[in-house]
C-alpha atoms as a PDB file:
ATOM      1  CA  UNK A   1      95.556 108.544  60.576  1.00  0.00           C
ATOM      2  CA  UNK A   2      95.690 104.736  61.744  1.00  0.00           C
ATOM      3  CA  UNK A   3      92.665 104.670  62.964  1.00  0.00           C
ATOM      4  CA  UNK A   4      91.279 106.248  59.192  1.00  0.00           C
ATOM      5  CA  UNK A   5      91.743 103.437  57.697  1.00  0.00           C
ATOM      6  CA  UNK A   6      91.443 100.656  60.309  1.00  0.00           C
ATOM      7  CA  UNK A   7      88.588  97.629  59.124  1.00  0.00           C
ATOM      8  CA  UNK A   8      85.929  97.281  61.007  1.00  0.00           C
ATOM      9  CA  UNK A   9      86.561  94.608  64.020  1.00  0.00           C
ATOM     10  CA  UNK A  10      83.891  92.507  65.286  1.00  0.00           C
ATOM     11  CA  UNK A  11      83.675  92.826  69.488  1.00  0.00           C
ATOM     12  CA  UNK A  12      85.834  90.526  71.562  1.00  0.00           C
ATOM     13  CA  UNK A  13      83.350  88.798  73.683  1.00  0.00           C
ATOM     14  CA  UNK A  14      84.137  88.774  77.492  1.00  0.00           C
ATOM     15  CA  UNK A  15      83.421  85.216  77.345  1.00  0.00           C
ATOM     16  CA  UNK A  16      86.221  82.858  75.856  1.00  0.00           C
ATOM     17  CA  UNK A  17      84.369  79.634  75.092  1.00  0.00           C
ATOM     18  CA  UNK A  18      87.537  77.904  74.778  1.00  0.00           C
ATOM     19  CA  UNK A  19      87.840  78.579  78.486  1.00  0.00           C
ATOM     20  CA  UNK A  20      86.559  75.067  80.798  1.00  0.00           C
ATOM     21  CA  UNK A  21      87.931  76.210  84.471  1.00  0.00           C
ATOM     22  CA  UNK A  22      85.380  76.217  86.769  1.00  0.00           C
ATOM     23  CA  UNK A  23      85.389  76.048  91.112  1.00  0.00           C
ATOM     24  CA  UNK A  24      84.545  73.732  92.988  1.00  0.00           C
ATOM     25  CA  UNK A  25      85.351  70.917  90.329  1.00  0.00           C
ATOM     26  CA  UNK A  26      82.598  68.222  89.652  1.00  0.00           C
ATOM     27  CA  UNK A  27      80.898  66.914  90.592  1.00  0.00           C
ATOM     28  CA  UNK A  28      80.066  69.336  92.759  1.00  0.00           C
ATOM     29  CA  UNK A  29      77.822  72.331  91.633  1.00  0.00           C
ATOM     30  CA  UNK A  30      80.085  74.976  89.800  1.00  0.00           C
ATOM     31  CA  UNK A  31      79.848  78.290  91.599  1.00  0.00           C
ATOM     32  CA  UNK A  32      82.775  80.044  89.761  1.00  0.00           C
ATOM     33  CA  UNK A  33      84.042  80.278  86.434  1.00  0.00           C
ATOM     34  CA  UNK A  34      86.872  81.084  84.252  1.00  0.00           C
ATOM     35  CA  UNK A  35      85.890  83.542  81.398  1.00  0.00           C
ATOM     36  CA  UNK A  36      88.816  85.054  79.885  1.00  0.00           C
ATOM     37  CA  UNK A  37      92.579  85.810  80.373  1.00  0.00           C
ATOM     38  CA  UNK A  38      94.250  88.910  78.838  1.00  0.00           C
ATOM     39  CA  UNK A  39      98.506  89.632  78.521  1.00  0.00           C
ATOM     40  CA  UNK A  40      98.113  92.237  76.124  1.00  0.00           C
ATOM     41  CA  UNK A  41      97.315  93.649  72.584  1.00  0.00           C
ATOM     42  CA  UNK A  42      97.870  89.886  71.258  1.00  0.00           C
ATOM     43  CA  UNK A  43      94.855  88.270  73.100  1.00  0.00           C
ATOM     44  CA  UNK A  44      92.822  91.300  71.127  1.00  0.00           C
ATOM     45  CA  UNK A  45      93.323  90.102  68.024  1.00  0.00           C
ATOM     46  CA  UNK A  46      90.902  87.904  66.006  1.00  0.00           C
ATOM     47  CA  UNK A  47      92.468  84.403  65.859  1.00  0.00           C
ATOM     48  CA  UNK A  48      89.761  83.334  63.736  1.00  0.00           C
ATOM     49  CA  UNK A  49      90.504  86.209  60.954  1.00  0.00           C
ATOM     50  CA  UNK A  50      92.794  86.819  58.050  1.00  0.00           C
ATOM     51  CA  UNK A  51      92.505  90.945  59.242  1.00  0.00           C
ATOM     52  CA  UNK A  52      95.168  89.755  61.603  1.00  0.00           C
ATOM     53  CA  UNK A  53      98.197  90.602  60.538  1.00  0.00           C
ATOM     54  CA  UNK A  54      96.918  94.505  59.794  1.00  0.00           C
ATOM     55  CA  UNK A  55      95.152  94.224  63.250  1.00  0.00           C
ATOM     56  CA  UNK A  56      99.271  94.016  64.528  1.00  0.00           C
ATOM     57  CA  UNK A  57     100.502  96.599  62.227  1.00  0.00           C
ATOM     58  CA  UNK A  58      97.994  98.900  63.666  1.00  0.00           C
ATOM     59  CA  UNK A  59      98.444  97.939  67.446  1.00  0.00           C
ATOM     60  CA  UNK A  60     101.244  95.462  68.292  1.00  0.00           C
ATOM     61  CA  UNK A  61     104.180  97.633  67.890  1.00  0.00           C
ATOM     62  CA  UNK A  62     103.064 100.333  70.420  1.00  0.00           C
ATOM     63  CA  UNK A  63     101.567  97.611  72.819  1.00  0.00           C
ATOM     64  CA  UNK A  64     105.235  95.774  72.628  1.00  0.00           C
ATOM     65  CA  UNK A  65     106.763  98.752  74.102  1.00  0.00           C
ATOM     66  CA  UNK A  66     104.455  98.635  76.484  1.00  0.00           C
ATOM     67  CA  UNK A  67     103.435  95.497  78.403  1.00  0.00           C
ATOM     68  CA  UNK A  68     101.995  94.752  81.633  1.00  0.00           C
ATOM     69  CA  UNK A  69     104.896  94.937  83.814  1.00  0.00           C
ATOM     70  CA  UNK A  70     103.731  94.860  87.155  1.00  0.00           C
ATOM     71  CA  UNK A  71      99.865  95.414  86.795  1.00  0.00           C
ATOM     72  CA  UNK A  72      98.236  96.349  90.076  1.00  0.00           C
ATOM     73  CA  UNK A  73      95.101  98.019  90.163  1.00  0.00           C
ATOM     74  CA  UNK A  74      91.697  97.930  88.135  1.00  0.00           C
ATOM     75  CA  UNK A  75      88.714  99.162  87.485  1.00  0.00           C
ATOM     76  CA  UNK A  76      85.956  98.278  84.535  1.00  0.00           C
ATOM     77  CA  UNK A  77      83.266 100.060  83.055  1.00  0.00           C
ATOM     78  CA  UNK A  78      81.102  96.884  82.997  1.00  0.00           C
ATOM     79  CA  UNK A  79      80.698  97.395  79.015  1.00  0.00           C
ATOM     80  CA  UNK A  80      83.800  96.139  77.664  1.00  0.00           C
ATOM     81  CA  UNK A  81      86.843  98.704  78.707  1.00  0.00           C
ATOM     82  CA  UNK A  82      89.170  97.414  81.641  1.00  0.00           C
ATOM     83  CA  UNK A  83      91.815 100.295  82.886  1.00  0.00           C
ATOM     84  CA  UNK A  84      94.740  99.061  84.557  1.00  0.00           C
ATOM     85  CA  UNK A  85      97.247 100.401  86.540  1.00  0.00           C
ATOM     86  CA  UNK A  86     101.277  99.627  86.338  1.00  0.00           C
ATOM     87  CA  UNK A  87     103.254 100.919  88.790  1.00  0.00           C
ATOM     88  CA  UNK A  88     106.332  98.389  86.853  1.00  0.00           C
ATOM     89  CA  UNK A  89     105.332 100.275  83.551  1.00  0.00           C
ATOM     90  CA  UNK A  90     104.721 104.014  85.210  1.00  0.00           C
ATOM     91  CA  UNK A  91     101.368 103.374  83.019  1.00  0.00           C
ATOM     92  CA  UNK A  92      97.701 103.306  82.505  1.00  0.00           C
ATOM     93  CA  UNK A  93      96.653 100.279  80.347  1.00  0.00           C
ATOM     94  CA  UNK A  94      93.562 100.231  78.929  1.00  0.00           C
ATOM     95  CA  UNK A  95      91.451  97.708  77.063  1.00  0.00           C
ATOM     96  CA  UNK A  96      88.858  98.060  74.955  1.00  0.00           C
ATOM     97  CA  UNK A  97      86.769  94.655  74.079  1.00  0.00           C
ATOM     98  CA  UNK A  98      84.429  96.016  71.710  1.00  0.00           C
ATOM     99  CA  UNK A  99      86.981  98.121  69.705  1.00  0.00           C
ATOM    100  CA  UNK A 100      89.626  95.034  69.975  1.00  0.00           C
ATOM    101  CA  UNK A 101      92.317  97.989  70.941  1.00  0.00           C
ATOM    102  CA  UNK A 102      94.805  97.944  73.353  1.00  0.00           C
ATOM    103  CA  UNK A 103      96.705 101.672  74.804  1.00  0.00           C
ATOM    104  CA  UNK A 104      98.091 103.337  77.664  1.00  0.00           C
ATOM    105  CA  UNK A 105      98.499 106.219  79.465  1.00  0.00           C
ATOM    106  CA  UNK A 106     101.883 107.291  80.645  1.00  0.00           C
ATOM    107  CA  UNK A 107     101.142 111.093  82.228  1.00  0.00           C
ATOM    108  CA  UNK A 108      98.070 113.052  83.539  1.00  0.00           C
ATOM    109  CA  UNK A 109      98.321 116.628  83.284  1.00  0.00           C
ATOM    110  CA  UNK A 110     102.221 117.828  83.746  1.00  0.00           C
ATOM    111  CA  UNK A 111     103.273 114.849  85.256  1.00  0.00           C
ATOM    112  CA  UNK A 112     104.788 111.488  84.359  1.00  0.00           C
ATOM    113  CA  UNK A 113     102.864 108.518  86.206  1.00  0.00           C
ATOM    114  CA  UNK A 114     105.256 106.894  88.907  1.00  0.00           C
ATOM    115  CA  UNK A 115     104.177 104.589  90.686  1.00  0.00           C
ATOM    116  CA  UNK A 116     100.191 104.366  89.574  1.00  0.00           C
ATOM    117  CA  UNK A 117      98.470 101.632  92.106  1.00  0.00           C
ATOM    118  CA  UNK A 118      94.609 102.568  93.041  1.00  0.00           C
ATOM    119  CA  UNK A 119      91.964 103.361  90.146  1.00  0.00           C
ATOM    120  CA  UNK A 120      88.280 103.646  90.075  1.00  0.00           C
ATOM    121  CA  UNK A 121      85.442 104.549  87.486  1.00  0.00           C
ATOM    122  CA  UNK A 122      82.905 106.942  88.226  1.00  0.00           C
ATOM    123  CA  UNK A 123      79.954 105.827  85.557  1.00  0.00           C
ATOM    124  CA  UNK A 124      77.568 109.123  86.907  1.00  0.00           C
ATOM    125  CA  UNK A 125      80.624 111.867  86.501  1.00  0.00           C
ATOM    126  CA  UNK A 126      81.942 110.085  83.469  1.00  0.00           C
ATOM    127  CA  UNK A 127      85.604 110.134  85.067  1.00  0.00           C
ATOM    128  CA  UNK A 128      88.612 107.654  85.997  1.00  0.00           C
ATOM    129  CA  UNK A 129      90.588 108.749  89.183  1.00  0.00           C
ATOM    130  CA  UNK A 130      94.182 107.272  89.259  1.00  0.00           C
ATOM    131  CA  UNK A 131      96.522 107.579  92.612  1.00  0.00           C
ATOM    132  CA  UNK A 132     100.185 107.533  92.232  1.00  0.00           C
ATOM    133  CA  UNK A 133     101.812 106.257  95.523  1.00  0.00           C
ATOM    134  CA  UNK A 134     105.104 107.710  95.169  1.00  0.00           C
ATOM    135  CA  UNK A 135     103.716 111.255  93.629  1.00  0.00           C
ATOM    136  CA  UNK A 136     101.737 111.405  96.280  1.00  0.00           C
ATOM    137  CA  UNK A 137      98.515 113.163  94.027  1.00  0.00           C
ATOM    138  CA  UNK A 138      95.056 111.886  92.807  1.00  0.00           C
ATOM    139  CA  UNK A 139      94.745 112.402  89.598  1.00  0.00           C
ATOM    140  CA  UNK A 140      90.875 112.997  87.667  1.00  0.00           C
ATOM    141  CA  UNK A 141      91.030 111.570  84.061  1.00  0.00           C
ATOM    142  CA  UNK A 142      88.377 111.269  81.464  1.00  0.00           C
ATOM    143  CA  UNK A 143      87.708 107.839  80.553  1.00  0.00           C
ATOM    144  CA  UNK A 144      89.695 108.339  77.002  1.00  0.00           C
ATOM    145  CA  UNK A 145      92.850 109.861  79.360  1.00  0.00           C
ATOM    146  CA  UNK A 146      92.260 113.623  79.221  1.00  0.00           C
ATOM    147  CA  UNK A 147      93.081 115.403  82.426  1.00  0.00           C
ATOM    148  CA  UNK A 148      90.503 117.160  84.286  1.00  0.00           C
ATOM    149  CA  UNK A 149      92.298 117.496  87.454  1.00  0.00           C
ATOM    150  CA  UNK A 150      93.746 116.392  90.724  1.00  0.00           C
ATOM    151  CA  UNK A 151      92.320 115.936  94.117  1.00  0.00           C
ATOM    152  CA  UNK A 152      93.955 118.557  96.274  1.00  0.00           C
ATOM    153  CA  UNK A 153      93.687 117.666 100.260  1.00  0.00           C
ATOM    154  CA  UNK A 154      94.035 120.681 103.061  1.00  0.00           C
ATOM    155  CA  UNK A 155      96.787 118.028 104.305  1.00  0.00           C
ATOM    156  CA  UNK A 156      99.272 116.322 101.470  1.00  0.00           C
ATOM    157  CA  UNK A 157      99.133 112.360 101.464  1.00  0.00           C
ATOM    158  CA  UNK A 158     101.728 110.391 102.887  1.00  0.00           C
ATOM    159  CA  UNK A 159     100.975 107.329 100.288  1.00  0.00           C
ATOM    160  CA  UNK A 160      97.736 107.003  98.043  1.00  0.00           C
ATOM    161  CA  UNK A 161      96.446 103.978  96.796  1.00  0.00           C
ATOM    162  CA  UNK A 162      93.187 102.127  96.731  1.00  0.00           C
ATOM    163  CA  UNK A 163      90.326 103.983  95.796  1.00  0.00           C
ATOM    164  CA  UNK A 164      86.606 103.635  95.620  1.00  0.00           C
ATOM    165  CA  UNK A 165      82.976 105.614  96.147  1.00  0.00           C
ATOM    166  CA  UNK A 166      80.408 105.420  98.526  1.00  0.00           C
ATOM    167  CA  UNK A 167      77.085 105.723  97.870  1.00  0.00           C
ATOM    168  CA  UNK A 168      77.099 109.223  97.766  1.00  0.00           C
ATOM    169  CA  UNK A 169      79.454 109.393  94.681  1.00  0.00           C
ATOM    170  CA  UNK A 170      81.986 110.377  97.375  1.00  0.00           C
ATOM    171  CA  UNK A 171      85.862 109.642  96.309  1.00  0.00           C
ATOM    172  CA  UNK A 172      87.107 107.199  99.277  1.00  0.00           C
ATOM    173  CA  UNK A 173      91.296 107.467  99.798  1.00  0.00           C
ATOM    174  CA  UNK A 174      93.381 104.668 101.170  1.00  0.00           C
ATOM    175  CA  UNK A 175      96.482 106.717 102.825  1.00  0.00           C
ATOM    176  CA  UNK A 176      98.127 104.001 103.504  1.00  0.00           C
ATOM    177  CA  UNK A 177     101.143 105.298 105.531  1.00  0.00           C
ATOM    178  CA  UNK A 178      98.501 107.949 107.253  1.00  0.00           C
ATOM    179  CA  UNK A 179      96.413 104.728 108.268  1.00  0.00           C
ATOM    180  CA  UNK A 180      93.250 106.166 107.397  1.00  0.00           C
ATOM    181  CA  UNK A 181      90.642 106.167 104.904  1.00  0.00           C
ATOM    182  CA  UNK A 182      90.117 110.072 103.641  1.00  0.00           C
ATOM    183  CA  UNK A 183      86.439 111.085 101.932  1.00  0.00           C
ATOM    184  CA  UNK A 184      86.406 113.685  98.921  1.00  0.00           C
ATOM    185  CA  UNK A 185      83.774 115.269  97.058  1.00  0.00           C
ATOM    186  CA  UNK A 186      84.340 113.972  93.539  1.00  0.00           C
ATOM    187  CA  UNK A 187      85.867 117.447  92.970  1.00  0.00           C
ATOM    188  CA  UNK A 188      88.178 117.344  95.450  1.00  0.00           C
ATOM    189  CA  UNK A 189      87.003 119.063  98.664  1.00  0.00           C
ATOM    190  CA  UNK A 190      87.860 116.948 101.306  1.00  0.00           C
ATOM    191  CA  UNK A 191      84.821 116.316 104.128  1.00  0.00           C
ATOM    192  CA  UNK A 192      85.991 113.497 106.202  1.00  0.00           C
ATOM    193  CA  UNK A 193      88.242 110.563 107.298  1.00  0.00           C
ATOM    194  CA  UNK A 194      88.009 107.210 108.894  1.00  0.00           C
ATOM    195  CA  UNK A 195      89.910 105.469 111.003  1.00  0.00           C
ATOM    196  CA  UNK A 196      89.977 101.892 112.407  1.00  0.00           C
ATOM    197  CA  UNK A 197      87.110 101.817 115.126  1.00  0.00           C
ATOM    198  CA  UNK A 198      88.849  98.418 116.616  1.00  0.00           C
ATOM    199  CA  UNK A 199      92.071  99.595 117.176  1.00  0.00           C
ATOM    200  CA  UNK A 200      93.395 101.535 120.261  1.00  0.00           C
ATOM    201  CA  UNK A 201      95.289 104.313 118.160  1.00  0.00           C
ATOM    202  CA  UNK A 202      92.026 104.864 115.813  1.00  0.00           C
ATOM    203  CA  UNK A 203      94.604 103.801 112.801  1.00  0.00           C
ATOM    204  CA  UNK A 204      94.379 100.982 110.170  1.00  0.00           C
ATOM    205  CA  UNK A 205      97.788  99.207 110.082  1.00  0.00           C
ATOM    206  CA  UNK A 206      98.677  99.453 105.917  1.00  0.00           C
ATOM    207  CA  UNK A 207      95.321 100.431 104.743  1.00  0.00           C
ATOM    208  CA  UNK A 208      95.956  99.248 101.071  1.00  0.00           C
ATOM    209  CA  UNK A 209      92.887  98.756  99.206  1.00  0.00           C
ATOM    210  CA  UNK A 210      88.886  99.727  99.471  1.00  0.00           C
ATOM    211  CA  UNK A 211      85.300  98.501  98.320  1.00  0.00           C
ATOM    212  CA  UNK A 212      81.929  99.827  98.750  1.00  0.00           C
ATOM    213  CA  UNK A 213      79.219  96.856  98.902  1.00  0.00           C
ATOM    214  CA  UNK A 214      74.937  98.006  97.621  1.00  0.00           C
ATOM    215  CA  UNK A 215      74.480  98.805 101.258  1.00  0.00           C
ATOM    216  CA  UNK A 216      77.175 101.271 101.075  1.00  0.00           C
ATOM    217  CA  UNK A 217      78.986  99.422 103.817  1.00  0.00           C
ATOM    218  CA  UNK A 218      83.145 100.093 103.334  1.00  0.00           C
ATOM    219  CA  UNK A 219      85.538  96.645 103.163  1.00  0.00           C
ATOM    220  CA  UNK A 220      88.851  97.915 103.958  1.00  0.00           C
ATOM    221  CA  UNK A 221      92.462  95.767 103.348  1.00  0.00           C
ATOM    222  CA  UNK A 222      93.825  95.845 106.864  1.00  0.00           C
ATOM    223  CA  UNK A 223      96.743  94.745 105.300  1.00  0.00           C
ATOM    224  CA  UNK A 224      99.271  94.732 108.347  1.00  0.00           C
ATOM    225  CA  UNK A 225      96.841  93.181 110.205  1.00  0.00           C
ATOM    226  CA  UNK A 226      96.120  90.261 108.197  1.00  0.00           C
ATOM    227  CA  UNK A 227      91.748  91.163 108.023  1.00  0.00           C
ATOM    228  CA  UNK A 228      89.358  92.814 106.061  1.00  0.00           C
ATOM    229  CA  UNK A 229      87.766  95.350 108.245  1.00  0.00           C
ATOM    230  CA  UNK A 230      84.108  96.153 107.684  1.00  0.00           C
ATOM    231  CA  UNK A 231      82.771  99.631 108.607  1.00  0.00           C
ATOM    232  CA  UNK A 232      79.571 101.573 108.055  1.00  0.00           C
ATOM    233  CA  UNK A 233      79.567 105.336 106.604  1.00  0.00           C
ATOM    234  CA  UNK A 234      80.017 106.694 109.799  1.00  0.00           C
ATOM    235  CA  UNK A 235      82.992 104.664 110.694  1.00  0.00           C
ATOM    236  CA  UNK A 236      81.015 102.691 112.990  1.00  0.00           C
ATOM    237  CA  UNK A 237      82.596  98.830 113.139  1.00  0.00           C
ATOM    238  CA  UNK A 238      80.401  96.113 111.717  1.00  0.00           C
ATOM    239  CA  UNK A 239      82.528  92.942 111.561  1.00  0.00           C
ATOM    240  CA  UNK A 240      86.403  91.713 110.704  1.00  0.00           C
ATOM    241  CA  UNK A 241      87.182  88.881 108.417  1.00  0.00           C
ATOM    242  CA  UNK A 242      90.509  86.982 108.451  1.00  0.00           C
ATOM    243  CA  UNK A 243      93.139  86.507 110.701  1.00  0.00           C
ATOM    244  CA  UNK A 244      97.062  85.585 109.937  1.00  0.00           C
ATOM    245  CA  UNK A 245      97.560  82.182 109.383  1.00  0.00           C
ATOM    246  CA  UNK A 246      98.235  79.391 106.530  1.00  0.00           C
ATOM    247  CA  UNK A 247      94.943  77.811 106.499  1.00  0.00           C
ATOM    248  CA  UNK A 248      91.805  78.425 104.373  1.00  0.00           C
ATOM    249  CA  UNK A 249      89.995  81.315 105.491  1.00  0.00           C
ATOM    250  CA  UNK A 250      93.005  83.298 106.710  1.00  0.00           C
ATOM    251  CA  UNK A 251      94.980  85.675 105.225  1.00  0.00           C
ATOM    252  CA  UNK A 252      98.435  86.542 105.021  1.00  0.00           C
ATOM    253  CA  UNK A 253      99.176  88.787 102.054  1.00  0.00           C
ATOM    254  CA  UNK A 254      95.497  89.865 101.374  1.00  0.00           C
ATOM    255  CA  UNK A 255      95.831  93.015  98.312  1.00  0.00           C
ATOM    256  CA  UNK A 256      92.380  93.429  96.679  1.00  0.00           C
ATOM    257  CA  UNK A 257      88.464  93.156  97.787  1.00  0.00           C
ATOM    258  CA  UNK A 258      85.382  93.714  96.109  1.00  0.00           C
ATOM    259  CA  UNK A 259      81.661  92.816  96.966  1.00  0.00           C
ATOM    260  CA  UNK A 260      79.327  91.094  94.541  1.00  0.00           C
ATOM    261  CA  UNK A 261      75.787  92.166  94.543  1.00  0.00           C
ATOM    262  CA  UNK A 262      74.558  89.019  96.315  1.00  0.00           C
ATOM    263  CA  UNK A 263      76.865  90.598  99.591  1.00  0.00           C
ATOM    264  CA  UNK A 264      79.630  87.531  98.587  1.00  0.00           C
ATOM    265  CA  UNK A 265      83.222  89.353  99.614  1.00  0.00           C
ATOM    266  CA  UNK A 266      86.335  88.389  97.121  1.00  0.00           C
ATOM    267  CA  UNK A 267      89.538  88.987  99.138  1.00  0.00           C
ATOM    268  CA  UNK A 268      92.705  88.439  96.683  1.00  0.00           C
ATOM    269  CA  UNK A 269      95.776  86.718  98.921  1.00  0.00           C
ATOM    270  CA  UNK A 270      99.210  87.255  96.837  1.00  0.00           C
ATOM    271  CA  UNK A 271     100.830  84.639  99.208  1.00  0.00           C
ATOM    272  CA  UNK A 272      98.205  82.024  98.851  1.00  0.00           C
ATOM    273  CA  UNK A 273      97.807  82.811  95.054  1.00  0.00           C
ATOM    274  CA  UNK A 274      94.280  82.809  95.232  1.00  0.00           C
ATOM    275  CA  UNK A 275      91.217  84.668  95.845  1.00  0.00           C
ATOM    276  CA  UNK A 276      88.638  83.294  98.897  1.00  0.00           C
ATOM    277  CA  UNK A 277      84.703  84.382  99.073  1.00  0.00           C
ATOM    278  CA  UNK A 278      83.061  85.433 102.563  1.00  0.00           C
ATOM    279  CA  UNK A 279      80.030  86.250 104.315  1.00  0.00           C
ATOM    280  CA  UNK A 280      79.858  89.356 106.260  1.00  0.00           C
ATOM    281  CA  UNK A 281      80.306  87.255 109.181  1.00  0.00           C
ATOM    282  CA  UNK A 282      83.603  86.348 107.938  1.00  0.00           C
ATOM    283  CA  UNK A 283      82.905  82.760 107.054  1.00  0.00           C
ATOM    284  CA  UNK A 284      84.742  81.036 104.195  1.00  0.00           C
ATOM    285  CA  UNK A 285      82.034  79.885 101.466  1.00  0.00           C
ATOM    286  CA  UNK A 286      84.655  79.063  98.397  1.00  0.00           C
ATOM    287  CA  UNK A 287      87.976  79.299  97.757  1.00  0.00           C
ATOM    288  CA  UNK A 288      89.593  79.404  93.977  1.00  0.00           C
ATOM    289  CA  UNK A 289      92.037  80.099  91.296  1.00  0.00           C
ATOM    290  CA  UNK A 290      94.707  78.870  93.174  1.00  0.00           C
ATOM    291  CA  UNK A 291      95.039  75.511  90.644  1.00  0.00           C
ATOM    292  CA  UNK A 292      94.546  74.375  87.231  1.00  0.00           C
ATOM    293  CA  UNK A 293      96.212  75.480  83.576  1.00  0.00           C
ATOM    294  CA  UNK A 294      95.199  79.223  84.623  1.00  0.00           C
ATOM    295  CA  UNK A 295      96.097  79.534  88.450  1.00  0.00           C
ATOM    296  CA  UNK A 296      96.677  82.514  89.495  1.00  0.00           C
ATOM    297  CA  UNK A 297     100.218  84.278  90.915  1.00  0.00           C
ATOM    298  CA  UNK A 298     100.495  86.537  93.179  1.00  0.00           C
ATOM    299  CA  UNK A 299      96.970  88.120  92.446  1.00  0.00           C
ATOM    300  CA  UNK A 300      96.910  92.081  93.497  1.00  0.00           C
ATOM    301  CA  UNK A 301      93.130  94.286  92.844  1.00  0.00           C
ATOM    302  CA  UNK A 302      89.936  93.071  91.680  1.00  0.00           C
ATOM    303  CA  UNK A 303      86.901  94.583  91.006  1.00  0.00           C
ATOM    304  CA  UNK A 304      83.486  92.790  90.421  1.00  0.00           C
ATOM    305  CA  UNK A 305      80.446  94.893  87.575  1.00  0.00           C
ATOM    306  CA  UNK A 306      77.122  94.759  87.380  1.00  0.00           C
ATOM    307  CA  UNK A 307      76.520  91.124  85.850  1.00  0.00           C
ATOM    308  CA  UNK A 308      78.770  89.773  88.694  1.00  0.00           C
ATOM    309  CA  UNK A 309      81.820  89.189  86.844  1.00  0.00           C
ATOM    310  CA  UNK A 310      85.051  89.781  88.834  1.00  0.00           C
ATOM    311  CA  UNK A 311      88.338  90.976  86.826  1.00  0.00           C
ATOM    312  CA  UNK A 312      91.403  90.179  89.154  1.00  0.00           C
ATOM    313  CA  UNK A 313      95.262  91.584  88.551  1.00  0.00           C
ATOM    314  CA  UNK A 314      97.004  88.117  87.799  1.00  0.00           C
ATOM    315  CA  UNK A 315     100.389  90.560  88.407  1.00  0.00           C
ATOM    316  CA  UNK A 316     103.084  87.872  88.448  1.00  0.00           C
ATOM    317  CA  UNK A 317     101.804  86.022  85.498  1.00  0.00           C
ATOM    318  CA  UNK A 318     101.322  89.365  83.496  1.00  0.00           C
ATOM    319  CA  UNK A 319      97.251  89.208  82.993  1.00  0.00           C
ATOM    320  CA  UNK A 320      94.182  89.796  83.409  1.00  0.00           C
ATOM    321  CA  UNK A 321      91.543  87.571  84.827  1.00  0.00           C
ATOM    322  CA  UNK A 322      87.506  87.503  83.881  1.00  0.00           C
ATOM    323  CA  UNK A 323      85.811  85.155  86.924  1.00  0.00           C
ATOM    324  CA  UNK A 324      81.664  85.091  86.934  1.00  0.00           C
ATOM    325  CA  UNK A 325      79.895  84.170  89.389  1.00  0.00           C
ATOM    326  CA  UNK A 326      77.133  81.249  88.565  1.00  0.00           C
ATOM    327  CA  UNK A 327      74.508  81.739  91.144  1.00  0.00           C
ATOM    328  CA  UNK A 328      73.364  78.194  90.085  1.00  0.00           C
ATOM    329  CA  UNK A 329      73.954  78.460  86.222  1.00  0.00           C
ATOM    330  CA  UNK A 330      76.086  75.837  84.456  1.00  0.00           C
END
């Protein structure tokens, strides 16, 4: 009944032009920019507008109850609708630009989320698949929150989290305490797994988080061993980036990665609070959001859409970050 007799809202832009950050500062050429930051239903609002105060009445007292707590994963439709997962908040946020609304999700099917942590959109199958690390269960979701169902392996997780799709619409599984990476149908039948291909046991050490890049090669967080490893579809190695250490270009708490379509790899460090671009031969070409009025704390996922804009899990400070890449623009 709410939504009856809501007004009309104009879209929130992704692009805040209040926003100035950009990386490297001048005068060098600016590669990476600020758009937007997001803590909740309030940055929805239209600050510009007198509708604001019913704009609150509709949404703010539900979105109180229901901040980002501990935001960790998070995935985009490219179009204006961010989904979020909370593992502090046992919750699915979701944002929605164009409709200026702000929800969540607190249970798929007949169970209460946990501990929700890896999330990906499938645009072709219209669905959002959520992993809950201490359920143990993959869960299928339509992108408005219905359930459709759950991934159901021949052998039970030991601790799901980041999730992505190859090429193939396959549904890739970081198990992170099975130190493997596990390959599903999109309706659940389970056809493969992956293992490290540089490592004497086969295993990835903490396998936390997973991107696909255009060539459908597979970044995986390494996280116990301080790299991103970089495998083809078949599992067969192609090249490691980062080592442990305190200087740029290393890595010591990596937690998200994603691959523009130019090939550049964003690897999110929660101990350097900030996020570092690579080659595929593992050099460092930029470093940022690590300083300024916005800097970032103790960044977790991030996930980059079609127009090369890269939303990052600012989970300490309790927001959502919009970065886009310039390719020469100004």
């Amino acid at each position: 009944m709410l939504i009856s007799c809501s007004p009309a809202l104009s879209p929130l832009s992704i692009t805040d032009p209040e926003m100035t950050q950009v990386w490297p500062n001048p005068p060098d050429t600016p590669r990476i920019k600020l758009l937007r930051s997001f803590g909740g239903a309030a940055d929805l609002a239209d600050k510009q507008n007198n509708k604001n105060r019913l704009f609150r009445w509709l949404t703010g007292e539900m979105a109180d109850k229901m901040p980002l707590v501990a935001p960790y994963g998070i995935a985009t439709d490219g179009n204006g609708v961010i989904w979020i997962t909370d593992p502090g908040a046992h919750a699915v946020h979701v944002l929605n630009l164009k409709k200026r609304k702000f929800s969540f999700w607190s249970m798929a099917g007949g169970d209460f989320f946990s501990s929700p942590t890896g999330i990906c959109y499938d645009a072709a199958k219209g669905r959002i698949y959520v992993s809950d690390s201490l359920l143990k269960k993959i869960f299928i979701l339509s992108p408005q929150g219905d359930f459709l169902g759950q991934i159901l392996p021949t052998l039970a997780f030991k601790r799901p989290a980041g999730l992505a799709l190859d090429l193939q619409g396959n549904l890739l599984v970081a198990d992170v305490l099975g130190g493997k990476i596990r390959r599903f149908t999109g309706d659940g039948v389970e056809l493969s797994s992956l293992g490290s291909p540089t490592t004497p046991d086969g295993l990835f050490n903490r396998p936390i988080g997973l991107a696909v890049d255009a060539k459908g090669l597979i970044y995986v967080i390494d996280s116990l061993n301080f790299r991103i490893e970089v495998i083809a579809s078949d599992g067969k190695a192609i090249s490691s980036i980062g080592k442990l250490g305190d200087q740029p270009g290393d890595l010591s708490r990596p937690r998200g990665v994603t691959v523009d379509k130019s090939g550049h790899i964003y690897v999110a460090d929660a101990a350097f609070d900030n996020i570092q671009i690579f080659n595929l031969k593992g050099e460092l070409l930029l470093v940022f959001g690590g300083d300024g009025k916005h800097r970032l704390s103790m960044p977790a996922s991030l996930v980059s859409d079609q127009q090369d804009r890269i939303y990052v899990v600012d989970s300490f400070n309790h927001q959502i970050k919009i970065y886009k890449f310039l390719d020469g623009e100004n």
